[in-house]
C-alpha atoms as a PDB file:
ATOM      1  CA  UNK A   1      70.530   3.197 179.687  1.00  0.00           C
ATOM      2  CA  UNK A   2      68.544   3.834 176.465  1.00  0.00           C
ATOM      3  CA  UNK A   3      66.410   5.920 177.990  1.00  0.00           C
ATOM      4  CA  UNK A   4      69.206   8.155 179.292  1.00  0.00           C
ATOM      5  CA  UNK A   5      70.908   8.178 176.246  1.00  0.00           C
ATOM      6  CA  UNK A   6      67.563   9.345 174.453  1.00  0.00           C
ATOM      7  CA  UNK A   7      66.725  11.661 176.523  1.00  0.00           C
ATOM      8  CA  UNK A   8      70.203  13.296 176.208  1.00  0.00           C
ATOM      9  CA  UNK A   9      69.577  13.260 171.906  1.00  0.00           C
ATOM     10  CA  UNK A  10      66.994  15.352 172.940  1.00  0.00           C
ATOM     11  CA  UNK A  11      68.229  17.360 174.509  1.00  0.00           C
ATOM     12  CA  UNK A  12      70.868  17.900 172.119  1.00  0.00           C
ATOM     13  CA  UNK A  13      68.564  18.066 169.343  1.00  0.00           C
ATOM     14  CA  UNK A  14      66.531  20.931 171.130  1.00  0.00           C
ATOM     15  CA  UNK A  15      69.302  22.683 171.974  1.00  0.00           C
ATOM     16  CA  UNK A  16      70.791  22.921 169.005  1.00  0.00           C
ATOM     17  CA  UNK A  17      68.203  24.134 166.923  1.00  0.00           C
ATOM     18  CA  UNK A  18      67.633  26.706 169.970  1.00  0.00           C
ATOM     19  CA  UNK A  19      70.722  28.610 169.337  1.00  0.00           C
ATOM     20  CA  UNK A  20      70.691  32.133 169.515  1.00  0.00           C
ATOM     21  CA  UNK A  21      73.650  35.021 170.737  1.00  0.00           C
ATOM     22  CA  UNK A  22      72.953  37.544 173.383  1.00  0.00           C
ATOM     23  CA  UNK A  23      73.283  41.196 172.954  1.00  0.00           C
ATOM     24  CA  UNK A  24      76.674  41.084 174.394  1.00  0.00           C
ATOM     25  CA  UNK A  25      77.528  38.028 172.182  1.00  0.00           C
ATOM     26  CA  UNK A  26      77.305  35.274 174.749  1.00  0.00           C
ATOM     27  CA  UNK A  27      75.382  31.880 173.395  1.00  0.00           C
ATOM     28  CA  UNK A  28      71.711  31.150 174.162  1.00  0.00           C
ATOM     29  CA  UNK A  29      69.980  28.415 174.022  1.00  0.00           C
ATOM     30  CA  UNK A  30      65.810  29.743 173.282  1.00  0.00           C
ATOM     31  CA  UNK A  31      63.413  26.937 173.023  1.00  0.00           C
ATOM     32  CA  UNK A  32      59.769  29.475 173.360  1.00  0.00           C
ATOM     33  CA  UNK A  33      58.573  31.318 170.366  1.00  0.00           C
ATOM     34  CA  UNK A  34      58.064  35.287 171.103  1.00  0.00           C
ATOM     35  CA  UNK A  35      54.616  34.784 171.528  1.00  0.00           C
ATOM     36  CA  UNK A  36      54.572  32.713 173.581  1.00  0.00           C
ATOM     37  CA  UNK A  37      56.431  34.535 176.180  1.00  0.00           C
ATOM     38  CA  UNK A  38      54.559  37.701 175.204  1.00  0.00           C
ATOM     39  CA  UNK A  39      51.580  35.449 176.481  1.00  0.00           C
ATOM     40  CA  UNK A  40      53.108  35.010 179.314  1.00  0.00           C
ATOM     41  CA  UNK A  41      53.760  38.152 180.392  1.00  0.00           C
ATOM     42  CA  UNK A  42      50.472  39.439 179.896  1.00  0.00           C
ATOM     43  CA  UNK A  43      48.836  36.968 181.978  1.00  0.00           C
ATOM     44  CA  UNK A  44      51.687  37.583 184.791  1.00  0.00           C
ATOM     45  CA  UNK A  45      51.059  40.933 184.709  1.00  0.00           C
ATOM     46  CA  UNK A  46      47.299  40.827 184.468  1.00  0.00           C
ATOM     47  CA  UNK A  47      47.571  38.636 188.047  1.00  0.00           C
ATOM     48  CA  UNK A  48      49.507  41.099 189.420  1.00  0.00           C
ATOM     49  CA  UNK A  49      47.065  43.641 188.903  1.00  0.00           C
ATOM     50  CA  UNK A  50      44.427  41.749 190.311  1.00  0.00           C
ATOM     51  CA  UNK A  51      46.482  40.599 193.264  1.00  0.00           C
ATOM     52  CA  UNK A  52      48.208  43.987 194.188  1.00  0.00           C
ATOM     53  CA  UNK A  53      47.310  47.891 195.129  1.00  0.00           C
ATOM     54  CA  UNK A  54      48.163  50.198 192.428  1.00  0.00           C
ATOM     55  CA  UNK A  55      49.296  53.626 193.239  1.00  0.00           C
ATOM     56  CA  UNK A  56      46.497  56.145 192.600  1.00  0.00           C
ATOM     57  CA  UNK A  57      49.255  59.178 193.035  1.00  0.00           C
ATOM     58  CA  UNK A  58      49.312  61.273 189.719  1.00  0.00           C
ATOM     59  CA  UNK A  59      52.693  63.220 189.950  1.00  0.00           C
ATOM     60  CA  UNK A  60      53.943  59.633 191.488  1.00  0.00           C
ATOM     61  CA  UNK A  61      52.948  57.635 188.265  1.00  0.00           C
ATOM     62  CA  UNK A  62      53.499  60.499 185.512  1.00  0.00           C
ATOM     63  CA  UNK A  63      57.089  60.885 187.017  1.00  0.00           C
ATOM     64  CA  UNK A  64      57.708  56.464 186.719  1.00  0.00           C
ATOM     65  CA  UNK A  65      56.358  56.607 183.147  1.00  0.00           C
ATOM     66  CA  UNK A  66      57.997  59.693 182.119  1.00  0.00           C
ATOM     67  CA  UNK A  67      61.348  57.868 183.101  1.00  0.00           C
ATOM     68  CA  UNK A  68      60.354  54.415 181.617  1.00  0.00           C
ATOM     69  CA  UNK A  69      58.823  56.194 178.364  1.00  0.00           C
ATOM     70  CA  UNK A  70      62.489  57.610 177.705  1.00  0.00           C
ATOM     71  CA  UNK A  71      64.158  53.777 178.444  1.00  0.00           C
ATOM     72  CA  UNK A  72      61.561  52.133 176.097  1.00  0.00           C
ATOM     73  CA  UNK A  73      61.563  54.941 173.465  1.00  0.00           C
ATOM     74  CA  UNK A  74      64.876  53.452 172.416  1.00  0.00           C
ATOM     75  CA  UNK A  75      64.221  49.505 172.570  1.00  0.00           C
ATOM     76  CA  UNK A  76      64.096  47.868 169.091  1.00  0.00           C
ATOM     77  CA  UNK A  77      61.114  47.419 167.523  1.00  0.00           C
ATOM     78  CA  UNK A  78      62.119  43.947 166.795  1.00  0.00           C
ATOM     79  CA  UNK A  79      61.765  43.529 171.099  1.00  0.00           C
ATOM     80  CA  UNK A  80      58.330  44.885 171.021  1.00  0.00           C
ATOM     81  CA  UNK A  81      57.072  47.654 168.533  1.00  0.00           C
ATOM     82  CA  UNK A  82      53.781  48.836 170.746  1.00  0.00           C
ATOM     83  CA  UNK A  83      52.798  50.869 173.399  1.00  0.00           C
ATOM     84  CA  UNK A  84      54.687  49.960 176.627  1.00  0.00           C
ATOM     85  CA  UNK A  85      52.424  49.926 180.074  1.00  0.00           C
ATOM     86  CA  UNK A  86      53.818  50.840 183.223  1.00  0.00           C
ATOM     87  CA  UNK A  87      52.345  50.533 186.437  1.00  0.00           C
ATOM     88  CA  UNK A  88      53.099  52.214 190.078  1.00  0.00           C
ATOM     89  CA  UNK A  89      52.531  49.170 192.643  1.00  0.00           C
ATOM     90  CA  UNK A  90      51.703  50.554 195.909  1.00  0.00           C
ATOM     91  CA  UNK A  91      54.330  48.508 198.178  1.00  0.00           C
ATOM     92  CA  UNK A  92      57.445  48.916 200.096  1.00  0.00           C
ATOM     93  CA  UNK A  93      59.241  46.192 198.127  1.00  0.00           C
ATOM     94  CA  UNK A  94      62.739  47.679 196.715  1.00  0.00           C
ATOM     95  CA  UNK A  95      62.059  46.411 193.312  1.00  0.00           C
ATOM     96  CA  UNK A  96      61.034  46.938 189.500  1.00  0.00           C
ATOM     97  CA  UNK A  97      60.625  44.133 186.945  1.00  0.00           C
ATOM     98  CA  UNK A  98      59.717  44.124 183.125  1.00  0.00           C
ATOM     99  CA  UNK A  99      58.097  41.483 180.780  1.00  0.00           C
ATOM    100  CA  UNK A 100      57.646  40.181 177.670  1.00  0.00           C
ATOM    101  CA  UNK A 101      54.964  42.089 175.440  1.00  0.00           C
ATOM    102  CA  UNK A 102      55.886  45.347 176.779  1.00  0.00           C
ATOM    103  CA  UNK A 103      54.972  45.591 180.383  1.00  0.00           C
ATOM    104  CA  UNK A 104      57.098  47.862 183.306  1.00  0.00           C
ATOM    105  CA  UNK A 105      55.803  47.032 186.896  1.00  0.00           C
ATOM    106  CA  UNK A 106      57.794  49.724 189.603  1.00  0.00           C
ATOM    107  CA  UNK A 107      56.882  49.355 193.634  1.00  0.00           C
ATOM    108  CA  UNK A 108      57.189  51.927 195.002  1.00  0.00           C
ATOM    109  CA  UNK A 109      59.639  51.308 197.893  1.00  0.00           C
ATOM    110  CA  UNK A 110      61.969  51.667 194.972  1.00  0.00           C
ATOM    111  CA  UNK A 111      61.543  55.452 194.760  1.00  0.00           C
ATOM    112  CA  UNK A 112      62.970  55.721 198.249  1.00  0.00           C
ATOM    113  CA  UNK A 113      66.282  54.462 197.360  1.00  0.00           C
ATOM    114  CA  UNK A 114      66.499  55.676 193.572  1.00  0.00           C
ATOM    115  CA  UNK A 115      67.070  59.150 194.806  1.00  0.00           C
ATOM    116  CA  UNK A 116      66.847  60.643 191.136  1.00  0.00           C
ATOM    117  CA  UNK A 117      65.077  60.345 187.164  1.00  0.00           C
ATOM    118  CA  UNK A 118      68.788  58.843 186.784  1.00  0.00           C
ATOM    119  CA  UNK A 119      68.586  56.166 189.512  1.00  0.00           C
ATOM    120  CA  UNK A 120      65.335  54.983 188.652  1.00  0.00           C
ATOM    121  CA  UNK A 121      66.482  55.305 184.840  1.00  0.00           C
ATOM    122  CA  UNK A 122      68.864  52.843 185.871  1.00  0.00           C
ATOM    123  CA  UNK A 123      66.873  50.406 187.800  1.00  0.00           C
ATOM    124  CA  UNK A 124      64.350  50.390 184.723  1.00  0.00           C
ATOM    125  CA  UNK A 125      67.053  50.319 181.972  1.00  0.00           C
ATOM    126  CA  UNK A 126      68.404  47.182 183.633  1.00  0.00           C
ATOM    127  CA  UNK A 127      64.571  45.399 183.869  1.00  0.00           C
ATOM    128  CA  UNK A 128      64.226  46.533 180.427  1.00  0.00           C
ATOM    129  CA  UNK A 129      67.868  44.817 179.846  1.00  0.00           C
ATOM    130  CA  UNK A 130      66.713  41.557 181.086  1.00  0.00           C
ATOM    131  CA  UNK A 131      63.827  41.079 178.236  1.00  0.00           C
ATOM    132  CA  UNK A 132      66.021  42.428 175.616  1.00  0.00           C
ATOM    133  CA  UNK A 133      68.500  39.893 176.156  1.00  0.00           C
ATOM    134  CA  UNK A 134      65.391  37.294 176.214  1.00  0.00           C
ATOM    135  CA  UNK A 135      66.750  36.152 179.809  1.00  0.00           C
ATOM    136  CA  UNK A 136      63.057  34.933 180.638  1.00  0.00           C
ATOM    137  CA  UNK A 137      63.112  32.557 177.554  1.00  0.00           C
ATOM    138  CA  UNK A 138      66.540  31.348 178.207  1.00  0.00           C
ATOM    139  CA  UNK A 139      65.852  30.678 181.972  1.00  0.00           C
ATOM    140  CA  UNK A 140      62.692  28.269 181.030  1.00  0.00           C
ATOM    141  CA  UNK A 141      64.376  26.818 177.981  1.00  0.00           C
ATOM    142  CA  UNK A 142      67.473  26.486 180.862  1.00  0.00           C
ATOM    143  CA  UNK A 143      64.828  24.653 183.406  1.00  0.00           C
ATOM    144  CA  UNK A 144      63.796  22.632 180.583  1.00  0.00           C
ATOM    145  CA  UNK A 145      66.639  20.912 179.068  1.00  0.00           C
ATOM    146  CA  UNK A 146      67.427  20.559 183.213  1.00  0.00           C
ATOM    147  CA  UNK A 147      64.459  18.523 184.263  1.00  0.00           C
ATOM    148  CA  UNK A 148      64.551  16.381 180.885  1.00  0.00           C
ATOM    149  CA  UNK A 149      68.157  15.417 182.362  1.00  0.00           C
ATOM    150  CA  UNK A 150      67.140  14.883 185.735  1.00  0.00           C
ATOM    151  CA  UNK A 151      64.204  12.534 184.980  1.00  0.00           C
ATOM    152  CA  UNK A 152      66.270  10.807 182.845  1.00  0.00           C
ATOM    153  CA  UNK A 153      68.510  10.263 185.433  1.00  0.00           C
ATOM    154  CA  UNK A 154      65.969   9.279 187.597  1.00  0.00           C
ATOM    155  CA  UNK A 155      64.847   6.789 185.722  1.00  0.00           C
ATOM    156  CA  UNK A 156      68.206   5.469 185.170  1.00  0.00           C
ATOM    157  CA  UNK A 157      68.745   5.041 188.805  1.00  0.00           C
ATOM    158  CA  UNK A 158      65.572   3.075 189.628  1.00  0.00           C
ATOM    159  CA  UNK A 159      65.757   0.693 186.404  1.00  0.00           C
ATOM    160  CA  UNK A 160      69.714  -0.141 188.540  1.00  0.00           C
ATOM    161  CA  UNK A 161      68.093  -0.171 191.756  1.00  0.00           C
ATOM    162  CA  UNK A 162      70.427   1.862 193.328  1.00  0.00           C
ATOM    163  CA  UNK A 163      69.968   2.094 197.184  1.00  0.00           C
ATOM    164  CA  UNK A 164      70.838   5.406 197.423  1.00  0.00           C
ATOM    165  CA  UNK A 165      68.640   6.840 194.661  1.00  0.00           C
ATOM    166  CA  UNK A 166      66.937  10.132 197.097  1.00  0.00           C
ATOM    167  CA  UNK A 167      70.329  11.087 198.244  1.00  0.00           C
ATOM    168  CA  UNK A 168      71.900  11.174 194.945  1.00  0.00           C
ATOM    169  CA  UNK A 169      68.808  13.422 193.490  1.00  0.00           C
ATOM    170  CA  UNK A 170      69.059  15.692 196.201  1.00  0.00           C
ATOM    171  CA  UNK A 171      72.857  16.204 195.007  1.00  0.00           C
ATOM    172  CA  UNK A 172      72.067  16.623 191.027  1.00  0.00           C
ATOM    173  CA  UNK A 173      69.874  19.058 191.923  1.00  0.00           C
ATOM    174  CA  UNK A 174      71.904  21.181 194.492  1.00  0.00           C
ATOM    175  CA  UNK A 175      74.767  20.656 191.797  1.00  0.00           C
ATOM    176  CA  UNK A 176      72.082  21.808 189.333  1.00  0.00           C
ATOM    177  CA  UNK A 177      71.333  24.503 191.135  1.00  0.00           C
ATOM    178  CA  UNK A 178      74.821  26.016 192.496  1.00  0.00           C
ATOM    179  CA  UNK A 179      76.822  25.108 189.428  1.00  0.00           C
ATOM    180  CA  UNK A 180      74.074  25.814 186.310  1.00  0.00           C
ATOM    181  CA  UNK A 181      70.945  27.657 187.306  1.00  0.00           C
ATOM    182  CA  UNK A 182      72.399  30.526 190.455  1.00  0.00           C
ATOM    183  CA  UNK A 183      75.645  31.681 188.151  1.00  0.00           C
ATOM    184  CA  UNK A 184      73.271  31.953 184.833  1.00  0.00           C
ATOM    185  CA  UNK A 185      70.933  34.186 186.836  1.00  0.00           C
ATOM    186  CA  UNK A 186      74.405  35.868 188.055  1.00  0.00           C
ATOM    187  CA  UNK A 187      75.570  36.304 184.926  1.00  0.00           C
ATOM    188  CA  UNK A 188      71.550  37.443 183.445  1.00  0.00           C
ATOM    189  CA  UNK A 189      72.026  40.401 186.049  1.00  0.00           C
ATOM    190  CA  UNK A 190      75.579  41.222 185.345  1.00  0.00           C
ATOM    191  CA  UNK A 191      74.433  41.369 181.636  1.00  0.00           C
ATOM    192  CA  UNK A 192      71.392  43.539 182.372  1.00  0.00           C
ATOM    193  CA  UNK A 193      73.869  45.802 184.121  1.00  0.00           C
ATOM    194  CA  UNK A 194      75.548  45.904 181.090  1.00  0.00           C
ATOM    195  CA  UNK A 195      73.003  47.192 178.702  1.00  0.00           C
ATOM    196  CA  UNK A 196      70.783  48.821 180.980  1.00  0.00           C
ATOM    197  CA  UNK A 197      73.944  51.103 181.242  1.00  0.00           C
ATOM    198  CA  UNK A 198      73.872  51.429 177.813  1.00  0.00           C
ATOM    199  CA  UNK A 199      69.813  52.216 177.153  1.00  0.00           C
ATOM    200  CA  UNK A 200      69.967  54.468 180.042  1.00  0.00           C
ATOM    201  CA  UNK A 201      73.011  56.721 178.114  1.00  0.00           C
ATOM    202  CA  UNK A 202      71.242  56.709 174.940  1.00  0.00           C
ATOM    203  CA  UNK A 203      67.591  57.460 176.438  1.00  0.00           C
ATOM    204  CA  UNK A 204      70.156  60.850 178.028  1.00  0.00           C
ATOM    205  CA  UNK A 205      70.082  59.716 181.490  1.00  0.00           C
ATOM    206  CA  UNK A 206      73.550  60.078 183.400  1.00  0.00           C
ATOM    207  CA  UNK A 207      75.221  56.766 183.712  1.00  0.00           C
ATOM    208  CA  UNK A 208      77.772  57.777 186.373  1.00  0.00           C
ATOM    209  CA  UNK A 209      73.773  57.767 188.497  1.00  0.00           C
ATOM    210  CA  UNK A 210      74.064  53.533 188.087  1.00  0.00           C
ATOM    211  CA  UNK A 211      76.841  53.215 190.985  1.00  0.00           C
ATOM    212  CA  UNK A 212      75.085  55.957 193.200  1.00  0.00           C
ATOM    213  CA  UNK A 213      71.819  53.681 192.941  1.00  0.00           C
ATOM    214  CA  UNK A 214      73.640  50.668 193.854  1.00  0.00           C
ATOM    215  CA  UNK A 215      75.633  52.223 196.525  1.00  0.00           C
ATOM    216  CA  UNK A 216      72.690  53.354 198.023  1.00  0.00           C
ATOM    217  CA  UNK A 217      71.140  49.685 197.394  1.00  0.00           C
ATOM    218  CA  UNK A 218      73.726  48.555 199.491  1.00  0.00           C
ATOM    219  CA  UNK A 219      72.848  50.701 202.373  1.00  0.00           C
ATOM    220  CA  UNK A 220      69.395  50.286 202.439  1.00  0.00           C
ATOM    221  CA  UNK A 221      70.226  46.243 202.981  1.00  0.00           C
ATOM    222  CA  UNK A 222      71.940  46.999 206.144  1.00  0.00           C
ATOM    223  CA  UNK A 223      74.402  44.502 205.582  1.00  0.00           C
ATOM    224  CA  UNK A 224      71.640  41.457 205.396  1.00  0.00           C
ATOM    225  CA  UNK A 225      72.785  39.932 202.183  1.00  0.00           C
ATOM    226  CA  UNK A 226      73.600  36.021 201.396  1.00  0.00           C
ATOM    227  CA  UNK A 227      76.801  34.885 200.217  1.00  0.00           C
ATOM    228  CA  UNK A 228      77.195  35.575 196.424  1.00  0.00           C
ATOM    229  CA  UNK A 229      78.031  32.041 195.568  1.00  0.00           C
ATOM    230  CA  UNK A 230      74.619  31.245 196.414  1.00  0.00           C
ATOM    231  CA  UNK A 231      72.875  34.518 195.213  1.00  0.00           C
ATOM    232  CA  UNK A 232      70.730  34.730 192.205  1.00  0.00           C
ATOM    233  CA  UNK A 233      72.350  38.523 192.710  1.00  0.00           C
ATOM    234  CA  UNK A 234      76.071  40.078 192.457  1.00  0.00           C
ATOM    235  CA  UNK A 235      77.228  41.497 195.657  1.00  0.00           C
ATOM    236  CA  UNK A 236      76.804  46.042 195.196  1.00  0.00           C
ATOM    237  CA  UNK A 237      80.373  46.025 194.648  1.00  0.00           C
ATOM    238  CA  UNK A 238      80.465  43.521 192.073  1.00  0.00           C
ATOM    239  CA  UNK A 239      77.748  44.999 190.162  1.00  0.00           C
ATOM    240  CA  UNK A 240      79.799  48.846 190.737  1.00  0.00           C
ATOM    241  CA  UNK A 241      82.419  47.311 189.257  1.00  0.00           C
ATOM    242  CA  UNK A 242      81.082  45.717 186.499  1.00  0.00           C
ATOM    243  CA  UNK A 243      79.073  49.010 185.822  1.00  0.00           C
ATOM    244  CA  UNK A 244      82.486  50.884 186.201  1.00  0.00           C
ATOM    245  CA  UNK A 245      84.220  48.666 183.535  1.00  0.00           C
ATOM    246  CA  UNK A 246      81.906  49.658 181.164  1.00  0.00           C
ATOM    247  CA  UNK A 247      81.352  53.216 182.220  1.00  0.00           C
ATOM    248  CA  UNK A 248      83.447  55.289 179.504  1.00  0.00           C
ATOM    249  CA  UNK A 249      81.631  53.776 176.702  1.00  0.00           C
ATOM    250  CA  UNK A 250      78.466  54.545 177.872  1.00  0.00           C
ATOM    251  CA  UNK A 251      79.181  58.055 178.819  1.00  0.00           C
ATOM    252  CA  UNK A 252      80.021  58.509 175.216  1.00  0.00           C
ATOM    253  CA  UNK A 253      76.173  57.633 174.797  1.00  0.00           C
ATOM    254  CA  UNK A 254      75.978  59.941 177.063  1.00  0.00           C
ATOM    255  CA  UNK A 255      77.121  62.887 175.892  1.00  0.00           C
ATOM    256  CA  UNK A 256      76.185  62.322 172.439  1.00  0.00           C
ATOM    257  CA  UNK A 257      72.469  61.771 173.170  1.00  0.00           C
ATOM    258  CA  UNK A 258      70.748  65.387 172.604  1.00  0.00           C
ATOM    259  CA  UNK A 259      67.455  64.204 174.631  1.00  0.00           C
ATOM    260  CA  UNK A 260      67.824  65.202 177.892  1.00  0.00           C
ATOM    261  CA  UNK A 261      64.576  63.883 179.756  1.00  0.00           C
ATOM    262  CA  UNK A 262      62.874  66.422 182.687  1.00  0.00           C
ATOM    263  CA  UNK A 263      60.858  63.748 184.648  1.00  0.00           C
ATOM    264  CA  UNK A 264      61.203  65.767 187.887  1.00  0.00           C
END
């Protein structure tokens, strides 16, 4: 029992001098320093360059970076104030990420469904949404207040000598899992959504392109998609909607931006 109930002051402790408020004013809990996830990120990406093909297409790459270039031209400085790098991986996956300390990776399977500079300004804007809100610092600091509590519960369960101690882990952690750790990354993408909208509008890419991309996401999945309850992911229409909720302000962005980006 003490060591439970230490391990919970902990916890506590950590957590609450970890608070922080997301860009769209929801509570955070941060426990890495920026550099350290800026360290991070650089050695992720390095591996990745090691481990995967890079396109060696010109008008392919100057066309991804032109996009991106527009998307990070209007990130804070206080996110990262140096030269972004973007990279064109040569694979059919349908996906883009971004990373702490400035780094854009785009496969190129992704240009097959982003049909436009808009759609991929979207896709990139959202990636570039998900370090802006610091969503890699809050899932780790997330994972680690989790496993202090499930150790400590572990513990708590051997020192009672509790029969059923394997079963009962097994349930923390799907309970962990389906009730913490899935609807945070839910709600990580929904908020992504949200200000990759925005970035995409003020960078003077068309937001009304968002629901086009995502409606042709949904296509290109044939169908072959797990329930949402137990998706990192919102369902298409979930995301359209959420997209669509916040459309008008964003157009505003929109039309008051007077860059209009020619990526081609």
């Amino acid at each position: 029992m003490k060591l439970r109930f230490t391990a919970s002051i902990a916890a506590v402790a950590l957590a609450v001098t970890a608070c922080a408020t997301s860009p769209t004013g929801r509570n955070q809990v941060l426990l890495y320093s920026e550099s350290q996830l800026e360290e991070m990120g650089d050695q992720a990406f390095s591996g990745m360059k090691e481990e995967l093909k890079i396109s060696n297409k010109a008008v392919q790459n100057s066309y991804v970076e032109c996009v991106a270039n527009a998307i990070t031209a209007k990130v804070p400085n206080s996110v990262f104030d140096g030269t972004w790098e973007v990279v064109v991986f040569d694979d059919e996956q349908v996906n883009a990420f971004a990373l702490p300390g400035g780094k854009i990776g785009v496969y190129t399977g992704l240009l097959n469904v982003a049909e436009n500079q808009h759609q991929l300004a979207a896709v990139i804007g959202h990636e570039v949404g998900h370090v802006i809100a610091e969503h890699g610092n809050e899932r780790m600091s997330q994972s680690t207040l989790i496993n202090m509590g499930t150790q400590a519960a572990g513990a708590a369960l051997a020192m009672n000598e509790v029969s059923q101690t394997a079963p009962i882990m097994a349930a923390i952690g799907l309970g962990l899992q389906v009730g913490v750790q899935l609807p945070f990354s839910r709600t990580h993408e929904s908020e992504a959504d949200v200000i990759g909208l925005q970035l995409m509008a003020m960078s003077g890419f068309d937001p009304r392109q968002s629901v086009n991309l995502w409606q042709n996401m949904d296509a290109a999945s044939n169908g072959e998609r797990p329930l949402e309850l137990l998706s990192t992911h919102p369902a298409p229409q979930t995301r359209i909607s959420n997209l669509q909720a916040n459309m008008n302000a964003a157009y505003t962005d929109y039309q008051a931006s007077a860059y209009r980006p020619n990526c081609g």
